[in-house]
Structures are given as structure tokens and as C-alpha cells.
C-alpha atoms as a PDB file:
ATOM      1  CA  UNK A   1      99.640  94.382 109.828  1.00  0.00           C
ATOM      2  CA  UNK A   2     102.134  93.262 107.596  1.00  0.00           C
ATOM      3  CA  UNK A   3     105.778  92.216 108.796  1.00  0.00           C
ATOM      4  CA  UNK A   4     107.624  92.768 105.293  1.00  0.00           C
ATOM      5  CA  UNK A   5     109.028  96.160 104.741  1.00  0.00           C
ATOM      6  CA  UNK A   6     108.554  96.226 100.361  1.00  0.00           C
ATOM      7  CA  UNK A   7     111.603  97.500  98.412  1.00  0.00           C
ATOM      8  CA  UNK A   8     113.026  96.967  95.219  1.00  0.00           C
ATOM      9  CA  UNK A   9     116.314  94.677  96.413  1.00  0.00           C
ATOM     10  CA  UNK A  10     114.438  91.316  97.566  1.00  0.00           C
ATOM     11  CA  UNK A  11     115.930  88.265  97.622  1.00  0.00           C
ATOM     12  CA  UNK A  12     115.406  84.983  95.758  1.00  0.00           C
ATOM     13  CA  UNK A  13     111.487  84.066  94.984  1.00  0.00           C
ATOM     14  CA  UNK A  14     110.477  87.866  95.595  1.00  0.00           C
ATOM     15  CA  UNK A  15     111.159  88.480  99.439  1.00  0.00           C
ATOM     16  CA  UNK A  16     112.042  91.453 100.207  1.00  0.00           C
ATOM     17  CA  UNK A  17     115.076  91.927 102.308  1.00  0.00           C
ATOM     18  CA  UNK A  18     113.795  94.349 105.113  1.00  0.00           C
ATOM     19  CA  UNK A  19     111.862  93.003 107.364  1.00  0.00           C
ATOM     20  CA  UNK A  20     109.928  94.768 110.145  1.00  0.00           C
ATOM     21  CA  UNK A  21     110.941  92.538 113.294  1.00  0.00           C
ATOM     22  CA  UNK A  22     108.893  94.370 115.717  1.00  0.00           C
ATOM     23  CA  UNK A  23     105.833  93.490 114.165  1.00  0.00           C
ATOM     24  CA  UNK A  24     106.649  89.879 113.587  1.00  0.00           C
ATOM     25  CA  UNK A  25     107.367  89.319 116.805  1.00  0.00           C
ATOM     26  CA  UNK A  26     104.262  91.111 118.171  1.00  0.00           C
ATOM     27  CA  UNK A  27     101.530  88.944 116.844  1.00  0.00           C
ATOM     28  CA  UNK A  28     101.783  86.472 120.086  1.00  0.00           C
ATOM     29  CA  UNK A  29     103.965  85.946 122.879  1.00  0.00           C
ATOM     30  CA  UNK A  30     107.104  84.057 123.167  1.00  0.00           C
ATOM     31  CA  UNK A  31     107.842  84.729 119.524  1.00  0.00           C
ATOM     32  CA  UNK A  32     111.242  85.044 118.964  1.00  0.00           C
ATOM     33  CA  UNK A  33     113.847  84.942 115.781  1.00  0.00           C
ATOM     34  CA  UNK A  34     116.792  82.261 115.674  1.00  0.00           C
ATOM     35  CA  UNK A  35     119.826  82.847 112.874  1.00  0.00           C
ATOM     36  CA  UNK A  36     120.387  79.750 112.001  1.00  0.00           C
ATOM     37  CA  UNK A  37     122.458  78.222 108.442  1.00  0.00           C
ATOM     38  CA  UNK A  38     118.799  78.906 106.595  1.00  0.00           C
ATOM     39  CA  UNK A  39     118.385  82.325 107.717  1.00  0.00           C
ATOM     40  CA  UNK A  40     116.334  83.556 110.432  1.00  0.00           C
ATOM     41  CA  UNK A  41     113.797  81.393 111.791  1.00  0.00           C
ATOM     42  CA  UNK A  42     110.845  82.847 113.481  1.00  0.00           C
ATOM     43  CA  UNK A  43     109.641  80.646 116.588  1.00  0.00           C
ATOM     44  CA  UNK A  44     107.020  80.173 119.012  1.00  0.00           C
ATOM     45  CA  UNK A  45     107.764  78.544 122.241  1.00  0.00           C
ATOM     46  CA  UNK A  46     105.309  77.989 124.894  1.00  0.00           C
ATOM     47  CA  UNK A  47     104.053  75.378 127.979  1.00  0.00           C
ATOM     48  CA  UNK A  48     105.222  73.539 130.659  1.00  0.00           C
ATOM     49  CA  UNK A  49     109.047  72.257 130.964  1.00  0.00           C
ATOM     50  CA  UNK A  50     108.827  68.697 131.295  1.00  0.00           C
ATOM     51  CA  UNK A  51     109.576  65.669 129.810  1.00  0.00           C
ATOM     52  CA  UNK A  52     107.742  66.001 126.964  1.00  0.00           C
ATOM     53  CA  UNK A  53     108.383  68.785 123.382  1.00  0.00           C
ATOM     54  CA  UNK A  54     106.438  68.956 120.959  1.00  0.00           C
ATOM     55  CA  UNK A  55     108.140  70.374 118.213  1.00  0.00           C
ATOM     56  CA  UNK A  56     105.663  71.846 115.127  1.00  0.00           C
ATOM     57  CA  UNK A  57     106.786  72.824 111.922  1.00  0.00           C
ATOM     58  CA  UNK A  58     104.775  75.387 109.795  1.00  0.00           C
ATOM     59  CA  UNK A  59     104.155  74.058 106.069  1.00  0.00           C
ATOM     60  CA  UNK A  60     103.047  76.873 103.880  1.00  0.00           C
ATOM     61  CA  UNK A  61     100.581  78.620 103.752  1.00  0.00           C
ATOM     62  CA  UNK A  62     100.069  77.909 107.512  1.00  0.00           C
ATOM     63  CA  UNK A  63     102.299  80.221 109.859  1.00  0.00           C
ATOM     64  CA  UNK A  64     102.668  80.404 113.702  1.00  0.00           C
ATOM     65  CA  UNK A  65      99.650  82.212 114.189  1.00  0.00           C
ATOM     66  CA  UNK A  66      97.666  79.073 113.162  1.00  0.00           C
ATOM     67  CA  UNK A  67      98.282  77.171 115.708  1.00  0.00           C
ATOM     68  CA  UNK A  68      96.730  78.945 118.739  1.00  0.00           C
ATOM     69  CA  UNK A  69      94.524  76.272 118.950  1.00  0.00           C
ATOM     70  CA  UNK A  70      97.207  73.812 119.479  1.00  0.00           C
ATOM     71  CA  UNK A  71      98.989  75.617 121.647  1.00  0.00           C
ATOM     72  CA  UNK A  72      96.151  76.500 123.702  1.00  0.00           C
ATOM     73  CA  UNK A  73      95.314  72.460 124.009  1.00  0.00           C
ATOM     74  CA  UNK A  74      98.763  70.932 124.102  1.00  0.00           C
ATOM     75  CA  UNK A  75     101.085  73.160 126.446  1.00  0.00           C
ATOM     76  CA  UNK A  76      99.049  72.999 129.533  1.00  0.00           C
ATOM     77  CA  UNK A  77     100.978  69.359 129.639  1.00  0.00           C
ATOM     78  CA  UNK A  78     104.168  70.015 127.605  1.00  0.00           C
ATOM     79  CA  UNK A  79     106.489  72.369 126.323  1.00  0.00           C
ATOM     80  CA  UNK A  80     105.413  73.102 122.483  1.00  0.00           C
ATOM     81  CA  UNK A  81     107.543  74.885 119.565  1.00  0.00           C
ATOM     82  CA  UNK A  82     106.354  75.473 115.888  1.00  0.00           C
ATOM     83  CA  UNK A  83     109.020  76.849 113.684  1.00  0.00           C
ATOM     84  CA  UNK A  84     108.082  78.924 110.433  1.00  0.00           C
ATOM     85  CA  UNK A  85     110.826  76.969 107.811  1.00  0.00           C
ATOM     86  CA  UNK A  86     113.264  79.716 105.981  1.00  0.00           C
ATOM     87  CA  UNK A  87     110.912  81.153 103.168  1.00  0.00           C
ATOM     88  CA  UNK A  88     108.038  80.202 105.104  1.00  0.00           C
ATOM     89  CA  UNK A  89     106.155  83.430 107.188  1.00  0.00           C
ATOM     90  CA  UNK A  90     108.115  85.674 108.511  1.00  0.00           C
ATOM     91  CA  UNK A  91     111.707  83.578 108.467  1.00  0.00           C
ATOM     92  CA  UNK A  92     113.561  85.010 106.140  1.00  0.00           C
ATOM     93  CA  UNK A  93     116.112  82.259 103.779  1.00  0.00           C
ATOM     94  CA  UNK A  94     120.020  83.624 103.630  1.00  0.00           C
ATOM     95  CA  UNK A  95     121.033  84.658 100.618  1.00  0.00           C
ATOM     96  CA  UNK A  96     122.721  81.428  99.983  1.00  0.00           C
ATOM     97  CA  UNK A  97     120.244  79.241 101.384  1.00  0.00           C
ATOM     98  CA  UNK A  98     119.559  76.439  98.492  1.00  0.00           C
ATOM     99  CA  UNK A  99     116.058  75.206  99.365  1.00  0.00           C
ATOM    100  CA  UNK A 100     117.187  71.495  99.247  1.00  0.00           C
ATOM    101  CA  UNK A 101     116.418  68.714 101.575  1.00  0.00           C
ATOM    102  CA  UNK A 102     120.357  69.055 102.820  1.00  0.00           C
ATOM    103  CA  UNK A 103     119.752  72.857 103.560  1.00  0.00           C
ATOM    104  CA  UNK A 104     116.706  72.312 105.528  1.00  0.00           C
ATOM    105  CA  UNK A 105     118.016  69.355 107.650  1.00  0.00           C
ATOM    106  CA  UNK A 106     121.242  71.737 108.501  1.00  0.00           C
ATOM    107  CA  UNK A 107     118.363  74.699 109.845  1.00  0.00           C
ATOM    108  CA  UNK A 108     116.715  72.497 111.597  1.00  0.00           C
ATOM    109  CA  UNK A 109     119.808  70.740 113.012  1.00  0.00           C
ATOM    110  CA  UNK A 110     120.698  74.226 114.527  1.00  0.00           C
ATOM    111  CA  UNK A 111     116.785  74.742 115.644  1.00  0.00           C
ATOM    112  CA  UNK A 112     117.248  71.666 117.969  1.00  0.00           C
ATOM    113  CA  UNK A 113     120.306  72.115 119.210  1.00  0.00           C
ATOM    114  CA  UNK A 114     118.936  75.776 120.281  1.00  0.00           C
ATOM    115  CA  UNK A 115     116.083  73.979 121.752  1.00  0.00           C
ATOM    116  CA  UNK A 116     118.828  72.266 123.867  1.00  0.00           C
ATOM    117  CA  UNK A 117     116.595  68.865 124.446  1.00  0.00           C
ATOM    118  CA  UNK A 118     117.599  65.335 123.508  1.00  0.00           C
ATOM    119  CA  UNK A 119     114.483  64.029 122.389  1.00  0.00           C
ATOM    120  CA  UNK A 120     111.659  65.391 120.903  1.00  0.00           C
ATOM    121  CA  UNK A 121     108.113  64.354 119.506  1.00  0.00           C
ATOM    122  CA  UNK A 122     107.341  64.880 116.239  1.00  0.00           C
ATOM    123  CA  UNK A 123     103.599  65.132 115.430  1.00  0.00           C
END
């Protein structure tokens, strides 16, 4: 199933603009989509509230989906994100977003703050 809609107005590096939310959200639980500075970031949150967040971020090619495992071993004993970057999956960039380390740092700025914790663990 794929989550991108295809049309002819896409956005930088071939993306198309329409994507089908529905579907990306469907492909596991707890998925959700944050707007953020870098566009909207798909998310996976799952596990026990606690001390302890793990917070995972997807590097291309890899998206959410690959890391059932992880999930499946680590939130049994804390509470576990993994974030799909903007032009990563199914997170679409905003049409402004730059790609630069600045840009980045901003989205994920707004990812924790979301998150609402005040320290995190970084694998």
C-alpha cells in the first residue's frame, strides 16, 4: 500500500504534494502526524510512561515500520518514539524547509517540546 497520492505538482526532490494520511497512519498503532517548522512529521509512540524515553530517529531508507522489533523489546520498560525526519517516509518537508543542519535542529526542537519531557535518551 502506498501512502503517496502521485501528481504532477510535487515538491522539492520529487515528492509529491498529496499525501494519503489514512494509509500512513494505518500501518501500526499509535502513529500519528506532528506539523512542525520541517513539515509534517510522522511518529510512532508507544510503552510504558516512566522515567525513561527513548527517542528514535529514522535515517533513510529505514522508516517507522522497521523498528517493530525495537519497539516490541524496549517499551515493555519505557516509553519509545521514532520520528521519520521531513523528507524521510511518509513526513512530508514544507515547502520552505532548507534541508540544513539549522532546519532539522528547529523540527526536532518542536518534536521534543511536543513530547513534553525534559530529558530524553538518545540511542
Amino acid at each position: 500500500m502506498s501512502v503517496w497520492r502521485l501528481g504532477q505538482d510535487r515538491l522539492p526532490f520529487g515528492f509529491p504534494r498529496s499525501l494519503d494520511l489514512d494509509a500512513a497512519k494505518a500501518s501500526r498503532p499509535s502513529i500519528q502526524f506532528l506539523a512542525t517548522s520541517g513539515g509534517d512529521v510522522r511518529m510512532r509512540t508507544a510503552g510504558v510512561d516512566g522515567d525513561k524515553h527513548v527517542v528514535f530517529v529514522a535515517d533513510a531508507p529505514n522508516v517507522i515500520e522497521h523498528y517493530d522489533r525495537l519497539f516490541e523489546l524496549c517499551a515493555p520498560h519505557a516509553r519509545v518514539t521514532v520520528v521519520e525526519p521531513p523528507g524521510t517516509g511518509a513526513s512530508a518537508p514544507a515547502r520552505d524547509f532548507k534541508f540544513t543542519l539549522r532546519a532539522f535542529t528547529t523540527c526536532f526542537e518542536d518534536i521534543l517540546l511536543h513530547l513534553g519531557r525534559e530529558t530524553y535518551v538518545f540511542p
